[in-house]
C-alpha atoms as a PDB file:
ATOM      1  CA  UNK A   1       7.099   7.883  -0.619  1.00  0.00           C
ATOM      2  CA  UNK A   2       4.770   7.990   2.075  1.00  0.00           C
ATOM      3  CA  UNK A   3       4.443   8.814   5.312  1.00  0.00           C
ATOM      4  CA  UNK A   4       4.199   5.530   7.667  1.00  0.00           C
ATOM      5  CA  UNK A   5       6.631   4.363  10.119  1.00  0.00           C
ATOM      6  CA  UNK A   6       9.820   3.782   9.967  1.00  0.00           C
ATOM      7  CA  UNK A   7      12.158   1.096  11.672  1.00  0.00           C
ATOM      8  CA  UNK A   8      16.062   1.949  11.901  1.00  0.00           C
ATOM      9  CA  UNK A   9      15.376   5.703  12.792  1.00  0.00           C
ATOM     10  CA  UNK A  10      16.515   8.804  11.482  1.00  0.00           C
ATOM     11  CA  UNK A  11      19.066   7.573   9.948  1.00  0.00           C
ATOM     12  CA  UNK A  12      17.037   4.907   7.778  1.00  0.00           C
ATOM     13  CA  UNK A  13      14.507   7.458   7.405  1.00  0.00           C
ATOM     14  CA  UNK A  14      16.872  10.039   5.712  1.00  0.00           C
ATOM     15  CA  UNK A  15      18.092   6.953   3.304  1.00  0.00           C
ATOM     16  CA  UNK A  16      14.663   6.036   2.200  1.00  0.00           C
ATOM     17  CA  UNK A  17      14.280  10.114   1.254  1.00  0.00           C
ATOM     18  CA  UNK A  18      17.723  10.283  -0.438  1.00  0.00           C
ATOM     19  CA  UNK A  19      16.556   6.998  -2.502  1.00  0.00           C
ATOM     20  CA  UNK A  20      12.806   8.363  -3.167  1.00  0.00           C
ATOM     21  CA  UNK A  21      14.153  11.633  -4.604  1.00  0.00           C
ATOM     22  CA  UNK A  22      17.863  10.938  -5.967  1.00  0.00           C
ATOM     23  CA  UNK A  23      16.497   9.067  -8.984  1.00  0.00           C
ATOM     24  CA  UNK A  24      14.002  12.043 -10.158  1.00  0.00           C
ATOM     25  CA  UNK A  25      16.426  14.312  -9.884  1.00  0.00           C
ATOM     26  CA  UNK A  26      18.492  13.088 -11.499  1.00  0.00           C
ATOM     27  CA  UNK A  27      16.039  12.197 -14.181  1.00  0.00           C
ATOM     28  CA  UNK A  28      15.131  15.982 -14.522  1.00  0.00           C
ATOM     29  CA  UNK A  29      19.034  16.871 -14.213  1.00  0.00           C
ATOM     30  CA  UNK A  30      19.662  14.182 -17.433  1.00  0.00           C
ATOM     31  CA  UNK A  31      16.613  15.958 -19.511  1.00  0.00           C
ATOM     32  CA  UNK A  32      17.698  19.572 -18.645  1.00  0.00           C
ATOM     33  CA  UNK A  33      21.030  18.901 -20.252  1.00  0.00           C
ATOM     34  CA  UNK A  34      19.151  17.578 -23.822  1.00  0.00           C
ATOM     35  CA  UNK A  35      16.085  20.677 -23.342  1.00  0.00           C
ATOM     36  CA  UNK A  36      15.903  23.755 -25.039  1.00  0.00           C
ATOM     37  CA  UNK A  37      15.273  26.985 -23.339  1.00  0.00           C
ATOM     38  CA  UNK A  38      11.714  27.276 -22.387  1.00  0.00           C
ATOM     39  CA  UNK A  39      11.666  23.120 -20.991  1.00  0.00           C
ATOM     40  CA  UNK A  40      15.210  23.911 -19.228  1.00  0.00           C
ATOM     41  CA  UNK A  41      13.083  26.461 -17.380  1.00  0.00           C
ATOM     42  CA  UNK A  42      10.170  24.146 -16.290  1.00  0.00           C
ATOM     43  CA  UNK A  43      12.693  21.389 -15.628  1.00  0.00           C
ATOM     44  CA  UNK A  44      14.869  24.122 -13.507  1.00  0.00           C
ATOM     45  CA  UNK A  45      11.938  25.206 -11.677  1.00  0.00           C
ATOM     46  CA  UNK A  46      10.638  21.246 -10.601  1.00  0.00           C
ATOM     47  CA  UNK A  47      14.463  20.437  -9.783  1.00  0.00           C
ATOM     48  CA  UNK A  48      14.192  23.246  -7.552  1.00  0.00           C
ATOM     49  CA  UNK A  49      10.527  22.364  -6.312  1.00  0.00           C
ATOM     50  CA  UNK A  50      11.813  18.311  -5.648  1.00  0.00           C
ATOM     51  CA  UNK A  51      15.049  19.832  -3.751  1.00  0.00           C
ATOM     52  CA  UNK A  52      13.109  21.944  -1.742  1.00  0.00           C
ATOM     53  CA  UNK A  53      10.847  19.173  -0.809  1.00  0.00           C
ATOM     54  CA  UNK A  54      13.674  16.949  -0.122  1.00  0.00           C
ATOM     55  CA  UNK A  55      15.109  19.606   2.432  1.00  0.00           C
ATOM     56  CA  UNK A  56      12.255  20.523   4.033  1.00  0.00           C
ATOM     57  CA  UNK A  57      11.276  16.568   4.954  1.00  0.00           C
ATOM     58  CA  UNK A  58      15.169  16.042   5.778  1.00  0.00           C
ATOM     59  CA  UNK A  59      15.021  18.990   7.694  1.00  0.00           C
ATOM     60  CA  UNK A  60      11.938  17.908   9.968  1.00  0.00           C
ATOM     61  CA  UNK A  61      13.790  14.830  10.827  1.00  0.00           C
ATOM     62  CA  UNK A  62      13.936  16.064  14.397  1.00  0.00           C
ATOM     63  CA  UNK A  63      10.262  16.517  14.617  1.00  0.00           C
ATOM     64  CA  UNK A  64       9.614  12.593  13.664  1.00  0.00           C
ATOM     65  CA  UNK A  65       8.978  10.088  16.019  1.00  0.00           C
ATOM     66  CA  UNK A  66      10.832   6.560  15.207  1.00  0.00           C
END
């Protein structure tokens, strides 16, 4: 996802996040359950990395302009 404009405001905006990230996640979350130890760490750690990012830009909503 990039940054760029968006049409339909906030509210499209935070969509086209959910969308961008939902799928990795969920990727990672499918992998962690088939990993052993030391990949369920690495996979924990860039769940918690994408999350993070995923907050942080949902989060700063209010600072866009749309």
């Amino acid at each position: 996802m990039t940054d760029s404009f968006w049409t339909g405001g906030p509210d499209a905006y935070a969509d086209g996040l959910r969308e961008h990230y939902k799928p990795r996640l969920d990727e990672l979350r499918k992998h962690r359950n088939d990993a052993d130890d030391t990949e369920r760490l690495e996979l924990d750690a860039e769940i918690e990395r994408l999350e993070a990012e995923h907050k942080s830009k949902l989060d700063s909503i209010d600072d866009c302009l749309f």
